[in-house]
C-alpha atoms as a PDB file:
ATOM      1  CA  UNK A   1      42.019 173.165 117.720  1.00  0.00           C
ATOM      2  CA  UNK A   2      42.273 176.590 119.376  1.00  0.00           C
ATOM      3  CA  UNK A   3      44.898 175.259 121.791  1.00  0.00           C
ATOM      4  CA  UNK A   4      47.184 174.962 118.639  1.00  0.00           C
ATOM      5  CA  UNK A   5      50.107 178.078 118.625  1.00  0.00           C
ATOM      6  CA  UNK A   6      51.158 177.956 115.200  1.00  0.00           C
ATOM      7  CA  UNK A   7      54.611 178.437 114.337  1.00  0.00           C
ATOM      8  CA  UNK A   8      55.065 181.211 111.347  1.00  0.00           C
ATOM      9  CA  UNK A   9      59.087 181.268 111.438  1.00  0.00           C
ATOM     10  CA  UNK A  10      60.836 180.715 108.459  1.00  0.00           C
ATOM     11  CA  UNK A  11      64.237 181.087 106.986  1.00  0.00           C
ATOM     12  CA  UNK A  12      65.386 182.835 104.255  1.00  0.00           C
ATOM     13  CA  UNK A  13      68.796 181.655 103.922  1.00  0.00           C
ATOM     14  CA  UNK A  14      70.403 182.587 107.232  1.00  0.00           C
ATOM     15  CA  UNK A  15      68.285 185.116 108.270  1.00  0.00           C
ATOM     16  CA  UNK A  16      65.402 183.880 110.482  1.00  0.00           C
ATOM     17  CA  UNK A  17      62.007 185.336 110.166  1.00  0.00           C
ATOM     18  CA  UNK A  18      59.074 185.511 112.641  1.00  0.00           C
ATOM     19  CA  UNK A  19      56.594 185.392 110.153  1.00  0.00           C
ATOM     20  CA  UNK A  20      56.494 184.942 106.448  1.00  0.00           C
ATOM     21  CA  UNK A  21      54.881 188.476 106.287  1.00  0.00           C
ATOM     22  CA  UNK A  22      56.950 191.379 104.477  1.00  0.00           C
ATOM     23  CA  UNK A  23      56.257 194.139 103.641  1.00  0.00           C
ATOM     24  CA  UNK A  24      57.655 195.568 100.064  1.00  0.00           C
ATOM     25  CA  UNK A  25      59.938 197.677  98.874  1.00  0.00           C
ATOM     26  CA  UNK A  26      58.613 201.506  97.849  1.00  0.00           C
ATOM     27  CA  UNK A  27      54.912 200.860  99.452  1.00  0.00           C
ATOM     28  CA  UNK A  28      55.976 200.970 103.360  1.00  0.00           C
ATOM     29  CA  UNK A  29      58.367 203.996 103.228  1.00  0.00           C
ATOM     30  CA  UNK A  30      61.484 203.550 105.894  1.00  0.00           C
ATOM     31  CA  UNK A  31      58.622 202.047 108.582  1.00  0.00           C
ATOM     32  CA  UNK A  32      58.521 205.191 110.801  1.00  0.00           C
ATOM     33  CA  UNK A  33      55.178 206.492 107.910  1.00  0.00           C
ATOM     34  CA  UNK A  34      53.311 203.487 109.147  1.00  0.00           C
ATOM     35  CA  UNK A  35      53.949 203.252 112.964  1.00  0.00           C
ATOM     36  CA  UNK A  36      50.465 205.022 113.994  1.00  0.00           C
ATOM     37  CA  UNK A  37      48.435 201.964 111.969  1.00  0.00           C
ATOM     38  CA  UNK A  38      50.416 198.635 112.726  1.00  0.00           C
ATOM     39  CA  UNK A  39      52.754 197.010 115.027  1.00  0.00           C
ATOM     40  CA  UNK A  40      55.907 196.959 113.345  1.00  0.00           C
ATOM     41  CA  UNK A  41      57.789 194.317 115.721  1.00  0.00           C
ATOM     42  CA  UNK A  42      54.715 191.991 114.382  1.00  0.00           C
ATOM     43  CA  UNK A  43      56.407 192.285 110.955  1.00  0.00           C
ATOM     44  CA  UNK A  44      58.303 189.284 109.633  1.00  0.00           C
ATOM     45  CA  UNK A  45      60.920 191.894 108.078  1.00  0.00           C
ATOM     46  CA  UNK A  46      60.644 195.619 106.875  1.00  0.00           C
ATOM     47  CA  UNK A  47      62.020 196.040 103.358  1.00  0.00           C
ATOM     48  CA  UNK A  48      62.844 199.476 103.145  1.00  0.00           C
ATOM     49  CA  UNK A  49      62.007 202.094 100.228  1.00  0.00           C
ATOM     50  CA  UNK A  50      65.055 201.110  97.571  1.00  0.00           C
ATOM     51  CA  UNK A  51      68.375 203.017  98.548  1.00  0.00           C
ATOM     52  CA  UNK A  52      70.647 204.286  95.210  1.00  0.00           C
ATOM     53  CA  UNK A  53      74.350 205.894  96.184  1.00  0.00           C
ATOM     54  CA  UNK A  54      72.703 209.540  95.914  1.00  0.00           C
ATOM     55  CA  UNK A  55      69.475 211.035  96.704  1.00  0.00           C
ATOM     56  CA  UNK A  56      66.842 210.677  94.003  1.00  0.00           C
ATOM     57  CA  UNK A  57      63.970 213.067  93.475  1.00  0.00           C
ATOM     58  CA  UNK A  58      62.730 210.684  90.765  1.00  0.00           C
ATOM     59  CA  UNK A  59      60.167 211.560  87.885  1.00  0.00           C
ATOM     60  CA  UNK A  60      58.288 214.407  87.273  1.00  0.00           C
ATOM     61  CA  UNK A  61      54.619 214.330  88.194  1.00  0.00           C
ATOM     62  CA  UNK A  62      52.101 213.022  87.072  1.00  0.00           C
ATOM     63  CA  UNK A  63      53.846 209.528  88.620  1.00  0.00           C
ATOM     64  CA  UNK A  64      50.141 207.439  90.104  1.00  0.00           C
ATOM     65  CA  UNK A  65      47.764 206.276  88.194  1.00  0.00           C
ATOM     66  CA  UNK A  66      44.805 204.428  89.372  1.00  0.00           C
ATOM     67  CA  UNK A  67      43.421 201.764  87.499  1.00  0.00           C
ATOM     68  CA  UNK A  68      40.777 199.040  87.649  1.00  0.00           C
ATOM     69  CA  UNK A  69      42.198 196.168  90.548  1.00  0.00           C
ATOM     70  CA  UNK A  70      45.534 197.985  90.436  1.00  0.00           C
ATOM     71  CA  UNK A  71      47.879 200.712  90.629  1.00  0.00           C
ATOM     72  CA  UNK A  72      50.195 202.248  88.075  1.00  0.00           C
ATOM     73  CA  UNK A  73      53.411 203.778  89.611  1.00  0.00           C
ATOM     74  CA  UNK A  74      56.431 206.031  87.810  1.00  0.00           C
ATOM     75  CA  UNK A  75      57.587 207.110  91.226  1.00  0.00           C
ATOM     76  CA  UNK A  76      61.058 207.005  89.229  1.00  0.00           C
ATOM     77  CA  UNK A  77      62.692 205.093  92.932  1.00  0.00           C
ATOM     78  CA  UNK A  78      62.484 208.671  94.709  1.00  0.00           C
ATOM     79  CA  UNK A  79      64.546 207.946  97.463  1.00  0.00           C
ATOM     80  CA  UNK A  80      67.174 209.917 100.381  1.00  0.00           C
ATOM     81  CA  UNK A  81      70.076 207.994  99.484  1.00  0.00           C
ATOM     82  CA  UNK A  82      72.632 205.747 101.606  1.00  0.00           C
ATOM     83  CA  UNK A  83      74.059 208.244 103.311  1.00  0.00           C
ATOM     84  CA  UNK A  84      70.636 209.992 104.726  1.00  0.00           C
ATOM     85  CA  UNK A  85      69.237 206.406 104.805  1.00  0.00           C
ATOM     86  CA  UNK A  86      72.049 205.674 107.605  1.00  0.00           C
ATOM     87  CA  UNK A  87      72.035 208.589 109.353  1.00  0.00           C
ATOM     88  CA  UNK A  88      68.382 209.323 109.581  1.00  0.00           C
ATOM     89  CA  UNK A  89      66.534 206.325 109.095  1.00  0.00           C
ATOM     90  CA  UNK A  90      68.103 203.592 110.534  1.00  0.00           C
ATOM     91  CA  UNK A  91      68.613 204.813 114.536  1.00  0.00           C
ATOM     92  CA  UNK A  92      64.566 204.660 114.148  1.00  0.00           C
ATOM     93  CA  UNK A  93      64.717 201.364 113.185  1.00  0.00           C
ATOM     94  CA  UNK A  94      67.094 200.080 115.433  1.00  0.00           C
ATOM     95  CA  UNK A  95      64.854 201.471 118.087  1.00  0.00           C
ATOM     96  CA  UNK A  96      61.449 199.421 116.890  1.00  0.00           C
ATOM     97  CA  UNK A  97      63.713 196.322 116.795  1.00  0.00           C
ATOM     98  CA  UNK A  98      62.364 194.896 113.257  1.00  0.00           C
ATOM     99  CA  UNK A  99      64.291 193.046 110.868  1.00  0.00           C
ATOM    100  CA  UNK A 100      65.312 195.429 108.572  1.00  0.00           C
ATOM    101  CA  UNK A 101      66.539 194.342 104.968  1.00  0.00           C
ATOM    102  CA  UNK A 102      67.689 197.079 102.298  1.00  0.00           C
ATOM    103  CA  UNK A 103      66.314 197.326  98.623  1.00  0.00           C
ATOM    104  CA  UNK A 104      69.258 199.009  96.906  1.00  0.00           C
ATOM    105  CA  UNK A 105      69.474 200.326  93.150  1.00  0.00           C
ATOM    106  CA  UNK A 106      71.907 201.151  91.109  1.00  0.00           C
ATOM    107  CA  UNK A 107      73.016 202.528  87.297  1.00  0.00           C
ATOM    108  CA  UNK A 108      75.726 200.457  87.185  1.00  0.00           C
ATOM    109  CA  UNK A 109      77.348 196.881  88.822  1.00  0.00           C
ATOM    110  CA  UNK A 110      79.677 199.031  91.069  1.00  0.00           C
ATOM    111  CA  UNK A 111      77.185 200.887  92.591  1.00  0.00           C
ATOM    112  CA  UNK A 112      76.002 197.959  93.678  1.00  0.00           C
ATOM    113  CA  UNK A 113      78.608 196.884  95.085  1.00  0.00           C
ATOM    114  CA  UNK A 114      79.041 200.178  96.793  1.00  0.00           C
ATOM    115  CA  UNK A 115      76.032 200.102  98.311  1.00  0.00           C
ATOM    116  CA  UNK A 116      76.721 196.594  99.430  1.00  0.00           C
ATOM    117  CA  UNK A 117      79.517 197.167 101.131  1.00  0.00           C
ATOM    118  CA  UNK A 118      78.823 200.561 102.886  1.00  0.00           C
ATOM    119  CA  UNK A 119      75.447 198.368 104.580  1.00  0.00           C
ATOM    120  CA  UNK A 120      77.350 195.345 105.287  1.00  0.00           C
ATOM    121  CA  UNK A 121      78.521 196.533 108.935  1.00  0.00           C
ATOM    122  CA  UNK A 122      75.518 198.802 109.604  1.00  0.00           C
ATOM    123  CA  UNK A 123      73.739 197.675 112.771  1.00  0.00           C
ATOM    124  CA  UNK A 124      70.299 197.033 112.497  1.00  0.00           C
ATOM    125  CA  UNK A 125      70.414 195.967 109.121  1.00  0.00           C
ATOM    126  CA  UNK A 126      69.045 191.815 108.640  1.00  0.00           C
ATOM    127  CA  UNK A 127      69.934 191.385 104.945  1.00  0.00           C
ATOM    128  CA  UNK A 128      69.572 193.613 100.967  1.00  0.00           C
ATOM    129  CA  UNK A 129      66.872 192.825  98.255  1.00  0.00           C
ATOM    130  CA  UNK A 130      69.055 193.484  95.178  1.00  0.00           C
ATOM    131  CA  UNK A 131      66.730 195.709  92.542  1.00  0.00           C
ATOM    132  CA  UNK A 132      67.336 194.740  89.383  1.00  0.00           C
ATOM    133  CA  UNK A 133      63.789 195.023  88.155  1.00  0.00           C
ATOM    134  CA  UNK A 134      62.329 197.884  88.641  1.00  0.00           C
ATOM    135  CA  UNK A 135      60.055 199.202  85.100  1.00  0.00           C
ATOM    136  CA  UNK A 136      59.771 202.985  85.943  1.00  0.00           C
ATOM    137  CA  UNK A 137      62.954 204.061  84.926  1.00  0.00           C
ATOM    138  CA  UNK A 138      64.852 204.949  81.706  1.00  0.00           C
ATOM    139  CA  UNK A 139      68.117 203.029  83.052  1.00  0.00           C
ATOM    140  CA  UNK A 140      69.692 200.826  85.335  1.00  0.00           C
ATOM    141  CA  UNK A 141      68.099 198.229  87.080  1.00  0.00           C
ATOM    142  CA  UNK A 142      65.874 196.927  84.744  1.00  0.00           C
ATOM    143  CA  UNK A 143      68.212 196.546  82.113  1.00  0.00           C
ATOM    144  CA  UNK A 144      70.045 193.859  84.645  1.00  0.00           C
ATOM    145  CA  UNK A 145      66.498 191.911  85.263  1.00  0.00           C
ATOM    146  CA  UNK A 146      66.132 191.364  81.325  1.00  0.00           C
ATOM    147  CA  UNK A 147      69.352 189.681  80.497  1.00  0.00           C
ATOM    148  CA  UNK A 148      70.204 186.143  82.337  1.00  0.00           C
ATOM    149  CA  UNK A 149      74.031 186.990  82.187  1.00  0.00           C
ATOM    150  CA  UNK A 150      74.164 190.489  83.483  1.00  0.00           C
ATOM    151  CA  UNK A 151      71.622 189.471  86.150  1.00  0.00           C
ATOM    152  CA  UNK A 152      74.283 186.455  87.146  1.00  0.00           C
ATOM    153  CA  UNK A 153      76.849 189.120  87.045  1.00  0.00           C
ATOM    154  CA  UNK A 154      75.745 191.680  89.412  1.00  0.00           C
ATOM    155  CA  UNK A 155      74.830 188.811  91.808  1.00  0.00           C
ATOM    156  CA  UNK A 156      77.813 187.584  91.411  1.00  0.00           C
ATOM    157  CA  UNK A 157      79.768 191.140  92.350  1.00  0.00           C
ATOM    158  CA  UNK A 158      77.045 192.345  95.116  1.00  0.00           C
ATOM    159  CA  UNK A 159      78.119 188.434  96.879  1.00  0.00           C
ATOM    160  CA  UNK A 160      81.228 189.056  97.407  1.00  0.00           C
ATOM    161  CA  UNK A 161      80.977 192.524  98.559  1.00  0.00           C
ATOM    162  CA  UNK A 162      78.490 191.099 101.476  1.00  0.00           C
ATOM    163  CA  UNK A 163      77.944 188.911 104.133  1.00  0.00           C
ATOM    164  CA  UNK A 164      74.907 189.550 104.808  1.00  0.00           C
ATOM    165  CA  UNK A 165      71.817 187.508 103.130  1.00  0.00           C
ATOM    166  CA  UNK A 166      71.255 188.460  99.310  1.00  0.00           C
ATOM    167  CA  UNK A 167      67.789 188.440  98.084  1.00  0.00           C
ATOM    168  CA  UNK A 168      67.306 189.291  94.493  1.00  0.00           C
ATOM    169  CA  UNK A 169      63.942 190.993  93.287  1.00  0.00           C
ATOM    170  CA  UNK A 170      62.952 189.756  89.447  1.00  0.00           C
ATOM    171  CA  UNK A 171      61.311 191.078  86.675  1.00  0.00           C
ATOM    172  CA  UNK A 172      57.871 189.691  85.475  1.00  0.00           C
ATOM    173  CA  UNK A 173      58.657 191.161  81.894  1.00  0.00           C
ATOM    174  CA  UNK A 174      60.820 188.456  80.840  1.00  0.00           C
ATOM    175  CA  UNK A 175      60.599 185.673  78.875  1.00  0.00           C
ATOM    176  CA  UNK A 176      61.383 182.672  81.240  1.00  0.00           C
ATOM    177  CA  UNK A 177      61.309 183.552  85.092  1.00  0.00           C
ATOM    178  CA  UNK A 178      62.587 180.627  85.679  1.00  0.00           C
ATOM    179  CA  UNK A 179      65.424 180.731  83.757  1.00  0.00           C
ATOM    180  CA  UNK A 180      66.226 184.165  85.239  1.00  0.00           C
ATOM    181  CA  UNK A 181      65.908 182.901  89.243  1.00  0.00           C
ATOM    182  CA  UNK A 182      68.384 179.944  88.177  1.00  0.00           C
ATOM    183  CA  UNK A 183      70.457 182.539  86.881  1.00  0.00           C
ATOM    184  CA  UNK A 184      70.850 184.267  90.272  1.00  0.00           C
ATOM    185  CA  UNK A 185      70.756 181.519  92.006  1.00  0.00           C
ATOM    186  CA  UNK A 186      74.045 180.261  90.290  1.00  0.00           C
ATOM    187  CA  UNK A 187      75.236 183.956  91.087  1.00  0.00           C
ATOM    188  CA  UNK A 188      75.075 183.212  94.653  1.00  0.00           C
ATOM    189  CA  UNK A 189      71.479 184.402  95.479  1.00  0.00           C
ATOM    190  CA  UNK A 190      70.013 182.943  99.230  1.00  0.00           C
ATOM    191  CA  UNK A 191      66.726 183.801  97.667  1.00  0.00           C
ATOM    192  CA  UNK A 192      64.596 185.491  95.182  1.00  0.00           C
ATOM    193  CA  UNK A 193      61.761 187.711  95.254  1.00  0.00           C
ATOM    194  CA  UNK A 194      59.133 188.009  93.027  1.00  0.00           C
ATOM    195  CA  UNK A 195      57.612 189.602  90.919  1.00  0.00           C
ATOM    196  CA  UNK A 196      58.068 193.318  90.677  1.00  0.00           C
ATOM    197  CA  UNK A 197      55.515 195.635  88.978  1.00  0.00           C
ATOM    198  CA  UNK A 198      54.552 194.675  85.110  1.00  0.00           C
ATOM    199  CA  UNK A 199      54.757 197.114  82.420  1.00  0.00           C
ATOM    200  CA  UNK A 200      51.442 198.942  81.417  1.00  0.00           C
ATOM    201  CA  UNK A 201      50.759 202.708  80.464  1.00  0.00           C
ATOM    202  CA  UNK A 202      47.042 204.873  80.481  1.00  0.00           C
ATOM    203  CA  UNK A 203      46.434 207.067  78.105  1.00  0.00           C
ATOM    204  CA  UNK A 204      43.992 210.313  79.037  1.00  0.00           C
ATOM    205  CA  UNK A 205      40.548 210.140  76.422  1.00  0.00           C
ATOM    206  CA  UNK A 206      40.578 214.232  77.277  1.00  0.00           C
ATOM    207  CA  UNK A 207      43.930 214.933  75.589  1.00  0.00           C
ATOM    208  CA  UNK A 208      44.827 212.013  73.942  1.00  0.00           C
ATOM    209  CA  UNK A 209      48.316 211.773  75.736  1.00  0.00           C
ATOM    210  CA  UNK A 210      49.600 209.539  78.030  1.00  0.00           C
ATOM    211  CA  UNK A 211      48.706 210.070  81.417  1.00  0.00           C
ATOM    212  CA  UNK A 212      52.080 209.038  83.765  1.00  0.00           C
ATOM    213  CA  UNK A 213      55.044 212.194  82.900  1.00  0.00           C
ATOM    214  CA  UNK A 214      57.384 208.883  81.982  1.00  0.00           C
ATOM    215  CA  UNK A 215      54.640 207.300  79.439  1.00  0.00           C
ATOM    216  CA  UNK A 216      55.068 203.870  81.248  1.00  0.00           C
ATOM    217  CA  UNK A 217      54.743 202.932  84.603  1.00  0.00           C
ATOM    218  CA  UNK A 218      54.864 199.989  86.895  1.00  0.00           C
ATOM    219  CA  UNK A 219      51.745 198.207  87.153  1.00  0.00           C
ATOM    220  CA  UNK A 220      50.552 196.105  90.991  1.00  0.00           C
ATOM    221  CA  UNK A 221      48.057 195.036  93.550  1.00  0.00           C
ATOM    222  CA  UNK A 222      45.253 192.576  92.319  1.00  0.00           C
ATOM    223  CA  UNK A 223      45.537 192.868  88.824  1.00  0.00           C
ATOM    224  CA  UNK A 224      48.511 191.280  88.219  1.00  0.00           C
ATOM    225  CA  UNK A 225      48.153 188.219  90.963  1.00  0.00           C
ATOM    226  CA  UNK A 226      47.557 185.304  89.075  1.00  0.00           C
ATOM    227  CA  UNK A 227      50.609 186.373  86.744  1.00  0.00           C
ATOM    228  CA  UNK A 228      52.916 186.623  90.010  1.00  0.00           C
ATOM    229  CA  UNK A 229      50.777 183.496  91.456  1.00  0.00           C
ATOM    230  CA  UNK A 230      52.549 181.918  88.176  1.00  0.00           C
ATOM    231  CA  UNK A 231      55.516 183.068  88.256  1.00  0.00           C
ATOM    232  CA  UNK A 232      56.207 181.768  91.452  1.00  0.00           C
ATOM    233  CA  UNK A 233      55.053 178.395  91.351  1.00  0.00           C
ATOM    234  CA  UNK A 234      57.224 178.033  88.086  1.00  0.00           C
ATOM    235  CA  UNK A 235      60.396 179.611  89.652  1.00  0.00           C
ATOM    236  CA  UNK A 236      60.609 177.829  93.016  1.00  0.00           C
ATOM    237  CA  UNK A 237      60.009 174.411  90.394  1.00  0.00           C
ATOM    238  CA  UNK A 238      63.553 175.689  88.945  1.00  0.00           C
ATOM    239  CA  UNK A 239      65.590 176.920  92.522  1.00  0.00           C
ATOM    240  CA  UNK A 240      66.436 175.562  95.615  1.00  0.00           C
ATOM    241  CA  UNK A 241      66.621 178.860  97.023  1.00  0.00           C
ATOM    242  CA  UNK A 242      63.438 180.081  99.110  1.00  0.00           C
ATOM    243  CA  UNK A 243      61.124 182.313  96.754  1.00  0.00           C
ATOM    244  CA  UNK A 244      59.244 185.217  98.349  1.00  0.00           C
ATOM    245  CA  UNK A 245      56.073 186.080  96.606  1.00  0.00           C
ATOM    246  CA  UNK A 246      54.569 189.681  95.697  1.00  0.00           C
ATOM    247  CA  UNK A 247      52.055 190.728  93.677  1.00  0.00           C
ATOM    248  CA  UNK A 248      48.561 192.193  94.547  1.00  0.00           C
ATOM    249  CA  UNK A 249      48.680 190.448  97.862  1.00  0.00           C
ATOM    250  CA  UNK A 250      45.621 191.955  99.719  1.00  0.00           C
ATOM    251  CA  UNK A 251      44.607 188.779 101.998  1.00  0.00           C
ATOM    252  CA  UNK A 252      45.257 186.319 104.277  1.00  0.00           C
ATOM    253  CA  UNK A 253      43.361 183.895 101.269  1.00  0.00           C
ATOM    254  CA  UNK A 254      46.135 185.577  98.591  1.00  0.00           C
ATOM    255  CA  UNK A 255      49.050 184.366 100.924  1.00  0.00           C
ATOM    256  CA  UNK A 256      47.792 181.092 101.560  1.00  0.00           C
ATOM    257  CA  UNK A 257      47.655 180.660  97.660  1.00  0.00           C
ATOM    258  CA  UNK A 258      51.360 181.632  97.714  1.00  0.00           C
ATOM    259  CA  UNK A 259      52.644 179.332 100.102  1.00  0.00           C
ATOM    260  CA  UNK A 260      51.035 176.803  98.268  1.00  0.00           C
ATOM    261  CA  UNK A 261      52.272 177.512  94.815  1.00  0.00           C
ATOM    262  CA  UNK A 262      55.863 177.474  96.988  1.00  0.00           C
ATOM    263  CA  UNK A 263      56.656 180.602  98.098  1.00  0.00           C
ATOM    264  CA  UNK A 264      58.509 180.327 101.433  1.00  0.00           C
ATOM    265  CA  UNK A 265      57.373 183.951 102.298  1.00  0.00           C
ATOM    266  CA  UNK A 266      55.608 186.925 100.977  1.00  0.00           C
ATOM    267  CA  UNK A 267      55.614 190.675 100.773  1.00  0.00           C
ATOM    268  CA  UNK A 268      52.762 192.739 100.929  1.00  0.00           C
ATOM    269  CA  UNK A 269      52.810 195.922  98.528  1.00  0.00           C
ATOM    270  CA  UNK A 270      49.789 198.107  97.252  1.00  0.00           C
ATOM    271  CA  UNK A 271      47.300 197.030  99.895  1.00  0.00           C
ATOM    272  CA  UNK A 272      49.513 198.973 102.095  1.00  0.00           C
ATOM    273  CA  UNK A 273      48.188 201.918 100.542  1.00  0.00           C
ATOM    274  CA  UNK A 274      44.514 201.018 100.528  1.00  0.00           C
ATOM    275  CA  UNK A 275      44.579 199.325 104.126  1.00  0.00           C
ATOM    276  CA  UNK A 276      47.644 200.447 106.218  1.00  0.00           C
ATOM    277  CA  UNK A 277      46.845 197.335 108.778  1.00  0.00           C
ATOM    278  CA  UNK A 278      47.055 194.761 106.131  1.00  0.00           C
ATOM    279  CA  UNK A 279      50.099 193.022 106.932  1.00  0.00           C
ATOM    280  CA  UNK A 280      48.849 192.526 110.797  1.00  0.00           C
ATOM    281  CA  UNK A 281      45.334 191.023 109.138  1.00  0.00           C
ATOM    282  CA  UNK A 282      46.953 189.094 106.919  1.00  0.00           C
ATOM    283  CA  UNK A 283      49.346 187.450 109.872  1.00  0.00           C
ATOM    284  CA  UNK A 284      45.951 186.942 112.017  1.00  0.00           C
ATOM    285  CA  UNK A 285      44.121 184.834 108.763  1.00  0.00           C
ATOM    286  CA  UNK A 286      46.972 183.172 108.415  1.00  0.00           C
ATOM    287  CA  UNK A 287      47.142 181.754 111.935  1.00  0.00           C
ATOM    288  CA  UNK A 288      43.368 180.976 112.388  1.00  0.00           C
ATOM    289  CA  UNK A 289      43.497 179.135 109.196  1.00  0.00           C
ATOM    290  CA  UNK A 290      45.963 176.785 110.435  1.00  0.00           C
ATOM    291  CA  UNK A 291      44.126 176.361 113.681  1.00  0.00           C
ATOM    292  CA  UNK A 292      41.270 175.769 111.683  1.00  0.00           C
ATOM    293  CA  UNK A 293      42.922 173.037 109.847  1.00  0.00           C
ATOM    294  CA  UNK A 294      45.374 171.686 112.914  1.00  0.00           C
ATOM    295  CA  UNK A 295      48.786 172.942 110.962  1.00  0.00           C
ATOM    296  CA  UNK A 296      51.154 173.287 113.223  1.00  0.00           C
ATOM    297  CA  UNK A 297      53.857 174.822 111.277  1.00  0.00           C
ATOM    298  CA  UNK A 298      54.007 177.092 108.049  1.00  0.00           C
ATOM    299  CA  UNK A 299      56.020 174.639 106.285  1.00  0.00           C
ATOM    300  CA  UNK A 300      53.300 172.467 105.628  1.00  0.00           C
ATOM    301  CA  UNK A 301      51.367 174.885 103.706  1.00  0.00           C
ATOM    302  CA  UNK A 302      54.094 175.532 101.352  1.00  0.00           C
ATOM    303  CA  UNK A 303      54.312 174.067  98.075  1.00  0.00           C
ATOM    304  CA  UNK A 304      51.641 171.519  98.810  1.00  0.00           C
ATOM    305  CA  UNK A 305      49.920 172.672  95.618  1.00  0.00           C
ATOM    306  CA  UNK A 306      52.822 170.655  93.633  1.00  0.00           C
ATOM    307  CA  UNK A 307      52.047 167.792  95.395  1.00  0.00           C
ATOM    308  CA  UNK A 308      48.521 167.127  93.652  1.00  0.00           C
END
């Protein structure tokens, strides 16, 4: 069994992966803050902190909140902006030679678009993880990830601005996540990703106000992983896009589950925080589990839990 080399590639639309391992958006930083615990060329793909037009400084502090199997974030998508992004993140990594896809946000459907178009000839740059999801903010994004038309929409406009492969991250607070992957799929989508943090708030005993400056924040990590374990099982029923998986993703045993429920990959968020060498241990389970159990490839693991 040992003499077994599994093969972890997989595709997500065009773009080839060496692994099904990502990391996610806003819990890796640009890659450089993590290059002293892991090896990033090991990574299936980097998905960089989320890019807007302009530099963001984001919400006011307090923005963390810790809280029982989970984290609650209103970071408020703090971020340099495109222009920094280019100039001082991307020669870095160029260098390491990682896949590199772009989370980008925006206020509007043309700064989208933008954005888009500005990274669609940058070197170095694998593919963009449209943002239409995120919780922590007042405007923008999430506003998109509620509403199946607007989310078609933007798809729709960020497609033809781009060549490059179009992943677009959904909203757990919704209704019907299936409904809203379909959506995006029909907008031209070569693959969702799923889901982004879930609304929750804390409130402080001592003062009897809410703790986070913003009053909500984005709840992840284990907490919400059989709601994301859900999610995607129900919206790769509905696509025939690949679905990536995310959502308190702390083990090699967690990503097996995901590739089951039909997830083609996954992205690794929170446990970044609590163990920066996750995504490496969770590529080594991975592998030893198939030689355990003679799989030869990665696609056999996924979706087989539709098959019983």
């Amino acid at each position: 069994m040992d003499s077994i080399t599994p093969n972890l590639a997989v595709n997500i639309g065009r773009l080839q992966l060496p692994t099904p391992i990502l990391t996610a958006s806003g819990t890796f930083g640009y890659g450089r803050e993590y290059e002293e615990f892991t090896n990033l060329s090991n990574i299936g793909a980097i998905v960089v902190k989320g890019i807007s037009l302009q530099a963001r400084s984001g919400n006011p502090p307090p923005r963390i909140v810790e809280t029982p199997c989970g984290l609650l974030n209103a970071i408020g998508l703090e971020n340099v902006g495109l222009s920094n992004f280019i100039e001082q993140k991307m020669p870095y990594l160029r260098q390491m030679q990682c896949r590199v896809i772009v989370n980008i946000l925006g206020d509007s459907n043309e700064e989208y678009c933008q954005l888009a178009d500005k990274l669609n000839d940058i070197e170095g740059i694998h593919g963009i993880e449209l943002n239409i999801s995120c919780p922590n903010v007042k405007k923008g994004g999430v506003a998109f990830g509620s509403n199946e038309k607007m989310a078609q929409k933007v798809t729709q406009s960020v497609r033809k601005r781009t060549s490059l492969p179009l992943i677009v991250k959904l909203s757990p607070n919704v209704t019907d996540i299936a409904a809203m992957a379909s959506a995006v799929e029909e907008g031209g989508a070569d693959a969702v990703s799923l889901i982004n943090t879930i609304i929750g708030m804390a409130i402080s005993i001592k003062t009897g106000k809410p703790i986070l400056a913003n009053t909500f924040g984005g709840l992840s990590g284990p907490a919400i992983k059989p709601i994301a374990l859900r999610m995607v099982y129900q919206a790769s029923d509905r696509v025939t896009i690949p679905v990536i998986g995310i959502g308190g993703i702390s083990t090699w045993q967690d990503a097996i589950e995901f590739l089951m429920a039909g997830a083609t990959a996954i992205q690794v968020g929170t446990a970044n925080f609590v163990n920066p060498k996750s995504v490496e241990e969770i590529k080594d389970g991975i592998v030893q589990y198939m030689k355990e159990h003679s799989i030869n490839t990665i696609q056999s693991i996924i979706g087989i839990a539709k098959k019983h």
